[in-house]
C-alpha atoms as a PDB file:
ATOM      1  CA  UNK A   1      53.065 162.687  74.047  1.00  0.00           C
ATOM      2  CA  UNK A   2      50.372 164.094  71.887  1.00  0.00           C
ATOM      3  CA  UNK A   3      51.845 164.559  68.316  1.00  0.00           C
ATOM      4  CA  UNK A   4      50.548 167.621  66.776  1.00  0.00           C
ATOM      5  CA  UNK A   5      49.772 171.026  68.188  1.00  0.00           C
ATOM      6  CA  UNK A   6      46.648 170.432  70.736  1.00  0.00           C
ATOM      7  CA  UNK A   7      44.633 172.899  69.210  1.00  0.00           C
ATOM      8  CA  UNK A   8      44.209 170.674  66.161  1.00  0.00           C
ATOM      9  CA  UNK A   9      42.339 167.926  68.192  1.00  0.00           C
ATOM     10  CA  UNK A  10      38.864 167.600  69.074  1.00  0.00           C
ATOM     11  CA  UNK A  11      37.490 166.680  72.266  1.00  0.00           C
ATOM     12  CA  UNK A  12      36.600 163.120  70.745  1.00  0.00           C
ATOM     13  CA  UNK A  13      40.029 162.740  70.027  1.00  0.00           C
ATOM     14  CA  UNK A  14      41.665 163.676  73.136  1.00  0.00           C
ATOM     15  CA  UNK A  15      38.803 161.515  74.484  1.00  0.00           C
ATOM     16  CA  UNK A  16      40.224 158.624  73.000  1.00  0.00           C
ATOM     17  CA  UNK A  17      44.013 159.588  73.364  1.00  0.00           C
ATOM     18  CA  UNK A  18      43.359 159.718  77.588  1.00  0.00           C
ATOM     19  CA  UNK A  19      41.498 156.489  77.702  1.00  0.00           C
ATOM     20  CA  UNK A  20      44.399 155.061  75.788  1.00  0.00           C
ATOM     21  CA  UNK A  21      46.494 156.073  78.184  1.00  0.00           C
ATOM     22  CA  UNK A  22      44.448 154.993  81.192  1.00  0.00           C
ATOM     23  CA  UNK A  23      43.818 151.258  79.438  1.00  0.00           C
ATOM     24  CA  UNK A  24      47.371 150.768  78.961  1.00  0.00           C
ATOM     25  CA  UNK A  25      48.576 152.125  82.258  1.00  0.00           C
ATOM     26  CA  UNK A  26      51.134 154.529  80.639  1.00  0.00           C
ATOM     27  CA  UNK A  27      53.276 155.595  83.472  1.00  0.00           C
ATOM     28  CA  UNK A  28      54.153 159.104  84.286  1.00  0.00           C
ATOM     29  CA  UNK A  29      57.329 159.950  82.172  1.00  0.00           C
ATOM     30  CA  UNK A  30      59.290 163.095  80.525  1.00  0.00           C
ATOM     31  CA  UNK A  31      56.005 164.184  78.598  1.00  0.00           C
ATOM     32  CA  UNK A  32      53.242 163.507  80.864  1.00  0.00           C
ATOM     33  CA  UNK A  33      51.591 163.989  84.585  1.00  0.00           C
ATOM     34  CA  UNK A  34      48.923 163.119  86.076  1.00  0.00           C
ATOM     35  CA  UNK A  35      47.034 164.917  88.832  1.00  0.00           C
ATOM     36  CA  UNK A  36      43.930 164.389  91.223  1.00  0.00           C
ATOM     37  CA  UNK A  37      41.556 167.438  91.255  1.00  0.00           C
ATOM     38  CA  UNK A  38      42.704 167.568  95.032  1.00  0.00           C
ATOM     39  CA  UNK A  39      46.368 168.858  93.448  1.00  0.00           C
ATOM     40  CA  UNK A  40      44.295 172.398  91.923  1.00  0.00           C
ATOM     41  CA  UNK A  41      43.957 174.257  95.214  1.00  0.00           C
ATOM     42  CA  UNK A  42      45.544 177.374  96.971  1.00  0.00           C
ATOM     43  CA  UNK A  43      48.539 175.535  98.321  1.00  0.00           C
ATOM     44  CA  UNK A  44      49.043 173.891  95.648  1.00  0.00           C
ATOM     45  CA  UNK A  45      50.257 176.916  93.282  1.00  0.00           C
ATOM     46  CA  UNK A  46      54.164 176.580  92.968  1.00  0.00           C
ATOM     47  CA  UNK A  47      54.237 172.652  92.755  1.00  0.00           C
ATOM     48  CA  UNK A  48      51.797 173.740  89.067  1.00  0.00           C
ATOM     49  CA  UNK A  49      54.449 176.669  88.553  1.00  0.00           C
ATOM     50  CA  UNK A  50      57.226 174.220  89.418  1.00  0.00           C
ATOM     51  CA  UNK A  51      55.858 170.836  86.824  1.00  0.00           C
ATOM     52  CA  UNK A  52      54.465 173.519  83.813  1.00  0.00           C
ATOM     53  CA  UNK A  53      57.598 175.623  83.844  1.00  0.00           C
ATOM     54  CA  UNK A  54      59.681 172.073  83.677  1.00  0.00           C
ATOM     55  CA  UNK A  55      57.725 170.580  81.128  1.00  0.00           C
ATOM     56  CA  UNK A  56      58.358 174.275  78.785  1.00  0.00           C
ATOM     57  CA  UNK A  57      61.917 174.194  79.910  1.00  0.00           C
ATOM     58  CA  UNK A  58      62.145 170.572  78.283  1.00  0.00           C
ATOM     59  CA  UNK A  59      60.593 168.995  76.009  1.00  0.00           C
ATOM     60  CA  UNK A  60      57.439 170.044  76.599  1.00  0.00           C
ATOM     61  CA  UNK A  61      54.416 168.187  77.836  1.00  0.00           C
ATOM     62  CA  UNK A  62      50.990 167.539  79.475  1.00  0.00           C
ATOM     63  CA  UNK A  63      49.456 167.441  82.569  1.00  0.00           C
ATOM     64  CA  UNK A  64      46.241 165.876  82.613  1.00  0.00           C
ATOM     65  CA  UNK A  65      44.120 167.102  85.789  1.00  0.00           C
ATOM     66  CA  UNK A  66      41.483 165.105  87.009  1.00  0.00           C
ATOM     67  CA  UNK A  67      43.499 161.348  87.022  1.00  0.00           C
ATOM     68  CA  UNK A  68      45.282 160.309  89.888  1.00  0.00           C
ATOM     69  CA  UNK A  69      47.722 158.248  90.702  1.00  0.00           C
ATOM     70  CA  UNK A  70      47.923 154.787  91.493  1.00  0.00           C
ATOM     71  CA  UNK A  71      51.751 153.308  92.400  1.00  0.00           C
ATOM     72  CA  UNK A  72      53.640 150.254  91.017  1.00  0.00           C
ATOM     73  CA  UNK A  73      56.083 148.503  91.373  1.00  0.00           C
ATOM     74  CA  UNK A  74      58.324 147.563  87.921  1.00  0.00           C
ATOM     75  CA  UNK A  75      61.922 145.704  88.727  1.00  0.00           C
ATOM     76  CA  UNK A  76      63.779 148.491  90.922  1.00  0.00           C
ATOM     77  CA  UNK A  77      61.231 151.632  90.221  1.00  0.00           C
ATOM     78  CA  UNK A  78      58.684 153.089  91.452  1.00  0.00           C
ATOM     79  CA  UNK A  79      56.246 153.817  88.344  1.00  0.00           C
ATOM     80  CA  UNK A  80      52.795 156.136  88.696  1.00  0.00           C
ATOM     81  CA  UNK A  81      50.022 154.846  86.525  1.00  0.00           C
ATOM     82  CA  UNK A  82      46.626 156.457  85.932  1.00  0.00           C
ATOM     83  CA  UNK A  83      44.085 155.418  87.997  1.00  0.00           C
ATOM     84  CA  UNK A  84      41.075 153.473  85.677  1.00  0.00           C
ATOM     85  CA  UNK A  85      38.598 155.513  87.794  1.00  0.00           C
ATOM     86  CA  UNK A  86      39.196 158.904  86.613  1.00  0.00           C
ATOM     87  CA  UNK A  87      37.276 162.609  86.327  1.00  0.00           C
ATOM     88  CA  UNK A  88      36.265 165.151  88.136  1.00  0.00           C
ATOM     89  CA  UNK A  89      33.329 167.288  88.131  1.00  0.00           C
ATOM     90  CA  UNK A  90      33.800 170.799  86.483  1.00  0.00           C
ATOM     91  CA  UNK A  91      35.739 172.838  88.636  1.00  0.00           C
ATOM     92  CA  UNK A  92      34.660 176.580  88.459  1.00  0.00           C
ATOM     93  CA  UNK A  93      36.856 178.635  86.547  1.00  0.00           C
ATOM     94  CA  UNK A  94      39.670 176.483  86.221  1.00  0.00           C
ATOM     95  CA  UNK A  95      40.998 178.121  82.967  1.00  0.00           C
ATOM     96  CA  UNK A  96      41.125 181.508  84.521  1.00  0.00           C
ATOM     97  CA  UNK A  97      42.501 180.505  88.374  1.00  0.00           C
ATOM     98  CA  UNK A  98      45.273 178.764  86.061  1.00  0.00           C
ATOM     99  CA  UNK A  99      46.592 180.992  83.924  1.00  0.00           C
ATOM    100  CA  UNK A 100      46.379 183.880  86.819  1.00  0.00           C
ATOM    101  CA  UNK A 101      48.801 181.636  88.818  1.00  0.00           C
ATOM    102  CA  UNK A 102      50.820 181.397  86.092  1.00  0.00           C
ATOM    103  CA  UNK A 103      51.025 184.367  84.988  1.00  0.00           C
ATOM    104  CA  UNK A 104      51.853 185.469  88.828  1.00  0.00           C
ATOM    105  CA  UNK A 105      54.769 182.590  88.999  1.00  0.00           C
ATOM    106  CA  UNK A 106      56.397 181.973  86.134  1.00  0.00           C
ATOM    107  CA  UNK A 107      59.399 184.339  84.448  1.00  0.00           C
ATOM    108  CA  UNK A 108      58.981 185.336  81.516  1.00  0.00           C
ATOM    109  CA  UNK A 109      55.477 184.361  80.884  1.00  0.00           C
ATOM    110  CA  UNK A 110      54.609 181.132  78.962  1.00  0.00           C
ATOM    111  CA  UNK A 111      54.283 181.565  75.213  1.00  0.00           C
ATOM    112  CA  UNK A 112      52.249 178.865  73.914  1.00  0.00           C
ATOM    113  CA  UNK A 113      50.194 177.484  76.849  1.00  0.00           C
ATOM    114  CA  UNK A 114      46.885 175.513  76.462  1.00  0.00           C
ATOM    115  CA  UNK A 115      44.410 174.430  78.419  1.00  0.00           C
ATOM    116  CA  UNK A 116      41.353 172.031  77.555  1.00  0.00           C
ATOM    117  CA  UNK A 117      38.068 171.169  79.177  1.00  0.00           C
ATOM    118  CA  UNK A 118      37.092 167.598  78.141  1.00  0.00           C
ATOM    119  CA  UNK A 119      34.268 165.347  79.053  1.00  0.00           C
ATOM    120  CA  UNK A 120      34.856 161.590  79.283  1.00  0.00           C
ATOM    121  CA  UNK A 121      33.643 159.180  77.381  1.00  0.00           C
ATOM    122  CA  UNK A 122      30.571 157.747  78.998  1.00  0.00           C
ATOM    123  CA  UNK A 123      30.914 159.928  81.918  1.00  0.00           C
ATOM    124  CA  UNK A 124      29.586 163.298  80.564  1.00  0.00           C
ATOM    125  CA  UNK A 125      28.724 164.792  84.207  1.00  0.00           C
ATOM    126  CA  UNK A 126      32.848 164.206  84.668  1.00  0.00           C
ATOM    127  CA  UNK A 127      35.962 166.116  83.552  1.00  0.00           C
ATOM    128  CA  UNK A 128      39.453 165.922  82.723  1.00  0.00           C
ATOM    129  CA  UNK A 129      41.784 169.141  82.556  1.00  0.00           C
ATOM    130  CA  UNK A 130      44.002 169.154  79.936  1.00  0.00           C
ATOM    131  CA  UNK A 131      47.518 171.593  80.550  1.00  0.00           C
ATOM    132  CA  UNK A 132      49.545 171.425  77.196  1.00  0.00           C
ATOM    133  CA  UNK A 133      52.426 173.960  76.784  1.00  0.00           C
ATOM    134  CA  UNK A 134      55.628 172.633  74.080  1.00  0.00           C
ATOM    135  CA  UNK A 135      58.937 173.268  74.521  1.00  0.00           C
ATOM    136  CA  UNK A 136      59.256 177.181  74.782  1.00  0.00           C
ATOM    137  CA  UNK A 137      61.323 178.863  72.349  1.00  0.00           C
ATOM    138  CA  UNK A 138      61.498 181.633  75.589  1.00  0.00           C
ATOM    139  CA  UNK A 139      63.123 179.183  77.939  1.00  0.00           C
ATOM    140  CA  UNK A 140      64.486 179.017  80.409  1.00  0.00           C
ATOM    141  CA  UNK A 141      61.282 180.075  82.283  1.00  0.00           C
ATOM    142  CA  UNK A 142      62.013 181.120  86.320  1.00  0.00           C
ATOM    143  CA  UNK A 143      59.345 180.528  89.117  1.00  0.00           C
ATOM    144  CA  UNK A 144      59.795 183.364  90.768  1.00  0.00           C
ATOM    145  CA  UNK A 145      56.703 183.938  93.171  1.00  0.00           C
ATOM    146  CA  UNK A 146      56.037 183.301  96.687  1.00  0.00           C
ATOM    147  CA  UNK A 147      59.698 183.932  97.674  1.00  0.00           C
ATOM    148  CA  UNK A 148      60.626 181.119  95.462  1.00  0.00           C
ATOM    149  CA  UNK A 149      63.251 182.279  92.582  1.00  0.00           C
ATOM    150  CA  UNK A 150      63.857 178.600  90.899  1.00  0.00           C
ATOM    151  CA  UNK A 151      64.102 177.007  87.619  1.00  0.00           C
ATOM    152  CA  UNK A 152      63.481 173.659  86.913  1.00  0.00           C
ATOM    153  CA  UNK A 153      63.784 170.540  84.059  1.00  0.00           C
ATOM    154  CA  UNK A 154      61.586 168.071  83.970  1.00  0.00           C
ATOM    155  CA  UNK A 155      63.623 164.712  84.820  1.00  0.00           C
ATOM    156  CA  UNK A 156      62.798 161.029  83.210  1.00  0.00           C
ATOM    157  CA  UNK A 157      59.773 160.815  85.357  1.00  0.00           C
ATOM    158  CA  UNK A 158      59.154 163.715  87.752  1.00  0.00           C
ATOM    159  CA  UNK A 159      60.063 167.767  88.291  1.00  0.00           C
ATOM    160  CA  UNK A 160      63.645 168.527  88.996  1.00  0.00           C
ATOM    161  CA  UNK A 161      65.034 171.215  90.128  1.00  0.00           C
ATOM    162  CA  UNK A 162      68.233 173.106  88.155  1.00  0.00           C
ATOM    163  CA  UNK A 163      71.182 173.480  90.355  1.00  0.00           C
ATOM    164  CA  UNK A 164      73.764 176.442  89.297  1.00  0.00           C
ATOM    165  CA  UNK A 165      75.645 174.228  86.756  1.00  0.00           C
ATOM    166  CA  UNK A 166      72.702 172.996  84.619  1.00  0.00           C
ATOM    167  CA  UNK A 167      71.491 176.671  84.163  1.00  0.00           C
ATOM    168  CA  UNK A 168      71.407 177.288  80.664  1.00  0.00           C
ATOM    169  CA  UNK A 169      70.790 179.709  77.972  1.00  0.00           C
ATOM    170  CA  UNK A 170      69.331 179.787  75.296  1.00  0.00           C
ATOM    171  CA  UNK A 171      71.283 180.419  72.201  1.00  0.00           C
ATOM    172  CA  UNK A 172      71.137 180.413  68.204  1.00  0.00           C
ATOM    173  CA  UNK A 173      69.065 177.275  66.010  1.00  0.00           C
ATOM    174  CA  UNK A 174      66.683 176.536  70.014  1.00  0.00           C
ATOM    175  CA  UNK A 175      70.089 175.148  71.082  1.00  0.00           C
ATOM    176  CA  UNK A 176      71.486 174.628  74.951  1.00  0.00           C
ATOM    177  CA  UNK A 177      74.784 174.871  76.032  1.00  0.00           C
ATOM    178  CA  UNK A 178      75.813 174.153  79.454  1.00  0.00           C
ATOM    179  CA  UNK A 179      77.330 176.859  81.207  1.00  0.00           C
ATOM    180  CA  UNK A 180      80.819 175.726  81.055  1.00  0.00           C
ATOM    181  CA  UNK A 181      80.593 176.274  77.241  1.00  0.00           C
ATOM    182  CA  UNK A 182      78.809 180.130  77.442  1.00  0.00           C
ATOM    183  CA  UNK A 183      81.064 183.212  76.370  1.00  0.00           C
ATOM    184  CA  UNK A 184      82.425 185.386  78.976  1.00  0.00           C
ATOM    185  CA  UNK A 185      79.308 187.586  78.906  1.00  0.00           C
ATOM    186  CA  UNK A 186      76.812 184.482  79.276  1.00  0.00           C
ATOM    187  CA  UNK A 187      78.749 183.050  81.749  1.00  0.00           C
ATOM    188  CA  UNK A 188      78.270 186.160  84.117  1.00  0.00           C
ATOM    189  CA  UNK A 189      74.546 187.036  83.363  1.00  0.00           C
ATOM    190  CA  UNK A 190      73.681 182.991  84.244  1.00  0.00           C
ATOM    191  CA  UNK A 191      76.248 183.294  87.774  1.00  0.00           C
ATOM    192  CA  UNK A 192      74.133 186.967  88.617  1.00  0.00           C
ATOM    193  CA  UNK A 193      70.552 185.149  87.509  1.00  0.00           C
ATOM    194  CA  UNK A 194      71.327 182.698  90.344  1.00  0.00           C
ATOM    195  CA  UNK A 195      72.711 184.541  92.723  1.00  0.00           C
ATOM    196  CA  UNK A 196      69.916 186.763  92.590  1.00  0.00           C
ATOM    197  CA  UNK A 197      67.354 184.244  92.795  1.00  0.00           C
ATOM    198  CA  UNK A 198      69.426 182.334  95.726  1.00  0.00           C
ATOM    199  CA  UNK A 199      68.515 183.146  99.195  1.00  0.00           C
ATOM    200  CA  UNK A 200      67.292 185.861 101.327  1.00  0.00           C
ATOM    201  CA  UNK A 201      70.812 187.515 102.264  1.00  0.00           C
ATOM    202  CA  UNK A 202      72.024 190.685 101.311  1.00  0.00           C
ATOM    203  CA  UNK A 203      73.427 190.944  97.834  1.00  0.00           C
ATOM    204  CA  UNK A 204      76.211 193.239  97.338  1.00  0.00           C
ATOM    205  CA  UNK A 205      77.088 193.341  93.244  1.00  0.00           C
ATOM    206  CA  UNK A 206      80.019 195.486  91.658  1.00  0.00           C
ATOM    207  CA  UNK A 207      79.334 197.027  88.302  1.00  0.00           C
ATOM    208  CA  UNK A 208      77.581 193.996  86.664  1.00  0.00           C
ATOM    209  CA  UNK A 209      77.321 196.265  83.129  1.00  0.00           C
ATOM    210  CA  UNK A 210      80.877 196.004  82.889  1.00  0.00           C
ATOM    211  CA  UNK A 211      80.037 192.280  81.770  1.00  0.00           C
ATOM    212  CA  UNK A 212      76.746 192.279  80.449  1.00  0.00           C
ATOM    213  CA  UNK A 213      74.748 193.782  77.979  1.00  0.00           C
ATOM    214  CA  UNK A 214      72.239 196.558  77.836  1.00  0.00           C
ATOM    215  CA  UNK A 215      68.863 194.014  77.174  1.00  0.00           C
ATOM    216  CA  UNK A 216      70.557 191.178  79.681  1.00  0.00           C
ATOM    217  CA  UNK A 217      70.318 193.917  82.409  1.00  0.00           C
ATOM    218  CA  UNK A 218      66.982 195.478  81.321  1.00  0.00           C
ATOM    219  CA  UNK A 219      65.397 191.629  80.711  1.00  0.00           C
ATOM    220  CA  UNK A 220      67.690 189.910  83.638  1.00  0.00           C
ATOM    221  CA  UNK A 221      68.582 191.933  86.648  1.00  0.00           C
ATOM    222  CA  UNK A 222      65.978 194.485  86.660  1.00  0.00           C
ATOM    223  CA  UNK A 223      62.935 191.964  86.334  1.00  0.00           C
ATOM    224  CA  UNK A 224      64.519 190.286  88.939  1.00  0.00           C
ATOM    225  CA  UNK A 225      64.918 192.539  91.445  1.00  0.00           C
ATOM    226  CA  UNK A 226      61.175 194.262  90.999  1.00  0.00           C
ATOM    227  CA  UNK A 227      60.261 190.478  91.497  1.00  0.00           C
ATOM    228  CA  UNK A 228      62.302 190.282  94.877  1.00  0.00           C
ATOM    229  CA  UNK A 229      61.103 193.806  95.783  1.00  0.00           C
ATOM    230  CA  UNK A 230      60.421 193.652  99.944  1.00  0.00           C
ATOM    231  CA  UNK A 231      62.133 190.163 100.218  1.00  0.00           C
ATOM    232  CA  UNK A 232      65.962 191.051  99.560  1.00  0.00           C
ATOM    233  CA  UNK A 233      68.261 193.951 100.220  1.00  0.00           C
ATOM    234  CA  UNK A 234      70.937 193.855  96.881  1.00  0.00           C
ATOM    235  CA  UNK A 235      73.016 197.120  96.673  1.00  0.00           C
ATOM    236  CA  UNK A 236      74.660 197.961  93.251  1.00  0.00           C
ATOM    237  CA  UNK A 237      77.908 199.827  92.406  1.00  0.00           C
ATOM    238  CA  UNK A 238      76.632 201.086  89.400  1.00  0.00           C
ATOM    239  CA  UNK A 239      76.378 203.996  86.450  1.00  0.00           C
ATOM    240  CA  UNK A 240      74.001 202.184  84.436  1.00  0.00           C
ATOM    241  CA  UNK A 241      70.368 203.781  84.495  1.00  0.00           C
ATOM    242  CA  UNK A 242      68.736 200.647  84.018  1.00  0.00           C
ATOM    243  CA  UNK A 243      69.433 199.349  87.535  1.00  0.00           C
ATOM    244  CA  UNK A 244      68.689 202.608  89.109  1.00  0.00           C
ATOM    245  CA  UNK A 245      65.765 203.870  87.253  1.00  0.00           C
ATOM    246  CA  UNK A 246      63.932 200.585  85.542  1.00  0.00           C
ATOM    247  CA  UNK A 247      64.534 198.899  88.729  1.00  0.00           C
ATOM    248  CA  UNK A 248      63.026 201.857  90.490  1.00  0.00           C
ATOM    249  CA  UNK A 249      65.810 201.923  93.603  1.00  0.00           C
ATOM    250  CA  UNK A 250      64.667 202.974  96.993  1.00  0.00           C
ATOM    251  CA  UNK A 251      68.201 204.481  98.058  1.00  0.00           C
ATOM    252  CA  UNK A 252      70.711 205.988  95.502  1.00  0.00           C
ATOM    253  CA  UNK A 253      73.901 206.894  96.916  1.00  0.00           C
ATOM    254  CA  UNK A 254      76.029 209.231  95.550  1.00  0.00           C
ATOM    255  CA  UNK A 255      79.801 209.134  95.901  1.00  0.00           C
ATOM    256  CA  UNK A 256      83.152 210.857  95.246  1.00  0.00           C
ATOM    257  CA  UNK A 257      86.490 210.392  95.632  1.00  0.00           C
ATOM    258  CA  UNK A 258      90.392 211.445  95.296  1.00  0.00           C
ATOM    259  CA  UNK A 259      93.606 209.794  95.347  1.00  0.00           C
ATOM    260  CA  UNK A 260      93.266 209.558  99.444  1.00  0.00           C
ATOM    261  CA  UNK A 261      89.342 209.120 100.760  1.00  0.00           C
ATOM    262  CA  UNK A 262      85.928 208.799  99.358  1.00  0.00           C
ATOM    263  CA  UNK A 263      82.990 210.378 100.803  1.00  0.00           C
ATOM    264  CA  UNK A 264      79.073 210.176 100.764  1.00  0.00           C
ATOM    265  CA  UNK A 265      77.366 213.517  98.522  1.00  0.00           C
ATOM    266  CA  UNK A 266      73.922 212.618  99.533  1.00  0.00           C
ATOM    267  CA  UNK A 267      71.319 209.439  99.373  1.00  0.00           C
ATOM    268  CA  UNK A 268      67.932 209.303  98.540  1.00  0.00           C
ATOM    269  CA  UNK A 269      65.296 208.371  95.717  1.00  0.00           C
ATOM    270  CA  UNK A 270      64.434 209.973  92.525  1.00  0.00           C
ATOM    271  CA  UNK A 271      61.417 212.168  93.942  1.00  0.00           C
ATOM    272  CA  UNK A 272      63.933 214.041  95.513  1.00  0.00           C
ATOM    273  CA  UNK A 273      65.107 216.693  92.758  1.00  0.00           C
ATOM    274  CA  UNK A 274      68.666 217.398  94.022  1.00  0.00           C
ATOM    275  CA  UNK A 275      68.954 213.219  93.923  1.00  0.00           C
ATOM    276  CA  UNK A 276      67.359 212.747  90.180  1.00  0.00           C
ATOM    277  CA  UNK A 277      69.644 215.988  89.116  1.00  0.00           C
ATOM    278  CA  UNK A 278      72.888 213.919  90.630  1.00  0.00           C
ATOM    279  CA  UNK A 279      71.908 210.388  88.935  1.00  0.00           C
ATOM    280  CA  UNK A 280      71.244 212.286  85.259  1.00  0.00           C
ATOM    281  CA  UNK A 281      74.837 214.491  86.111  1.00  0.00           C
ATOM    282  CA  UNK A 282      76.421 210.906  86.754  1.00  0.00           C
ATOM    283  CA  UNK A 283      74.485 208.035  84.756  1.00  0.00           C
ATOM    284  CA  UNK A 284      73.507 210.258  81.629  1.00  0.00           C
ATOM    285  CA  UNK A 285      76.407 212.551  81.448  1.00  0.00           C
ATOM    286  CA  UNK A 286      74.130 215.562  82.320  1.00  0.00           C
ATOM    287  CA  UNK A 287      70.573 217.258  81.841  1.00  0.00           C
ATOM    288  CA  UNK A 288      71.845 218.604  78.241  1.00  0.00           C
ATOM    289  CA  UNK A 289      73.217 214.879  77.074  1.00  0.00           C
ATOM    290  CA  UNK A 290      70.114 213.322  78.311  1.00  0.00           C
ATOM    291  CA  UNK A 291      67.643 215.524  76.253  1.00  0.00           C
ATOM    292  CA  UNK A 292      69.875 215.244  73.358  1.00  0.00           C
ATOM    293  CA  UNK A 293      69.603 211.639  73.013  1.00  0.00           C
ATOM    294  CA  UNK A 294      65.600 211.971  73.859  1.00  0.00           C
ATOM    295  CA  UNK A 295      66.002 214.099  71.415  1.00  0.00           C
ATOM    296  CA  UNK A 296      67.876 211.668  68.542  1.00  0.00           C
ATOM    297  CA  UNK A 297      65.486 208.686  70.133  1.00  0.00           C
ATOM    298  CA  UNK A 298      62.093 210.534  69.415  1.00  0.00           C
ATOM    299  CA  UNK A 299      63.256 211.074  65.742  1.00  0.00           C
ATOM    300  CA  UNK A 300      60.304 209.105  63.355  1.00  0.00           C
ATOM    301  CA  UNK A 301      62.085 206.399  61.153  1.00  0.00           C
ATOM    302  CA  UNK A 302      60.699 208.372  58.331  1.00  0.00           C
END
């Protein structure tokens, strides 16, 4: 594992640092991958989500593009070593194609990532591709494209993905605590989170803001389902306008009831005026409590 920030080497440096790492056959481990160029291509794009968003939900680490693999065979384990013929030639645009697949995958978006273009030593035609990103002080970070709502750790030696129980949060101080441990709160907005991201199957949820709080739905659940927009029905019991406005709902349904029945008033979206004038009546308390807290809100802090 490199042991400063990348941005404080130089190419000479990381130069030296890879062919280290090639000359002394240092296996993949929790810190560092290494790919062929072959692994940068179209179908390709959620196994780089999948092993950048592990390495950020970790410890953080490298993958070096541009090395592949070679396999042996230590005791019991299967190790992957760098291969001592190495480099690629550039690949066009590979700073940009990255970060756009990133930025298209991965939930919320990766604070600190880097990416470096270096020759090799005594190769200049050929490149390596070097993908640094620490551990995130935003983790944990979801994939969450191409129908694939996941999050994953990286393991002693490879990508793993999180089941339910190893979801965590984070909390004060960078620290984890398994979900077992979470308050009441935590515990609900990690159980939604992966329910959400679980499956193609119709969602039904029961007032989740009696649970969570305002950001957790705003950050969380509405995110979420814009993300899953076309791919999942999920239908809310809900007053909060978060859900129903933020998350831009196609169908609003508005009810009523007595001590005997409930009945449908009327369903639709918010371009329909009698349907936006029921949601502010119900969710905001009414046109006149609405624009008095736009009113309070727009107030200058001076």
């Amino acid at each position: 594992m490199l042991q400063k920030h990348i941005s404080q080497y130089s190419d000479e440096e990381l130069q030296a640092w890879i062919q280290q790492l090639v000359d002394d056959k240092t296996p993949e481990n929790m810190t560092i991958e290494y790919k062929s160029e072959e692994a940068f291509g179209e179908k390709f794009k959620l196994e780089i989500a999948k092993d950048i968003s592990s390495f950020a939900n970790t410890k953080g680490g490298v993958i070096i593009y541009g090395i592949p693999e070679e396999s042996v065979h230590k005791e019991t384990e299967k190790l992957a070593i760098p291969s001592s013929d190495y480099g690629t030639e550039p690949i066009p645009n590979f700073v940009s194609r990255l970060e756009n697949i990133l930025i298209d995958t991965i939930s919320p978006h990766l604070p600190d990532i880097w990416i470096r273009e270096v020759p090799i030593l005594e190769k200049p035609n050929l490149r390596v591709y070097v993908v640094w990103h620490p551990e995130s002080w935003l983790k944990p970070h979801m994939v969450e494209g191409y129908q694939e709502l996941r999050y994953y750790r990286r393991g002693l030696r490879r990508t793993v993905r999180m089941t339910e129980i190893e979801v965590m949060l984070e909390v004060e101080k960078g620290e984890y605590k398994a979900i077992e441990n979470l308050a009441h709160g935590q515990k609900c907005m990690v159980v939604l989170m992966v329910a959400l991201a679980e499956g193609e199957f119709p969602l039904i949820v029961d007032q989740p803001e009696d649970a969570l709080h305002a950001p957790g739905i705003e950050e969380g659940i509405v995110s979420t389902l814009r993300s899953r927009r076309g791919i999942r029905q999920c239908l809310f019991a809900t007053r909060n306008a978060n859900i129903i406005v933020s998350a831009d709902a196609e169908q609003i349904f508005a009810l009523r009831a007595d001590a005997h029945k409930g009945e449908l008033v009327s369903c639709g979206c918010l371009d329909n005026y009698d349907q936006k004038s029921l949601v502010i009546y119900h969710v905001e308390g009414g046109e006149e409590a609405f624009e008095r807290r736009k009113t309070k809100y727009s107030l200058s802090p001076n």
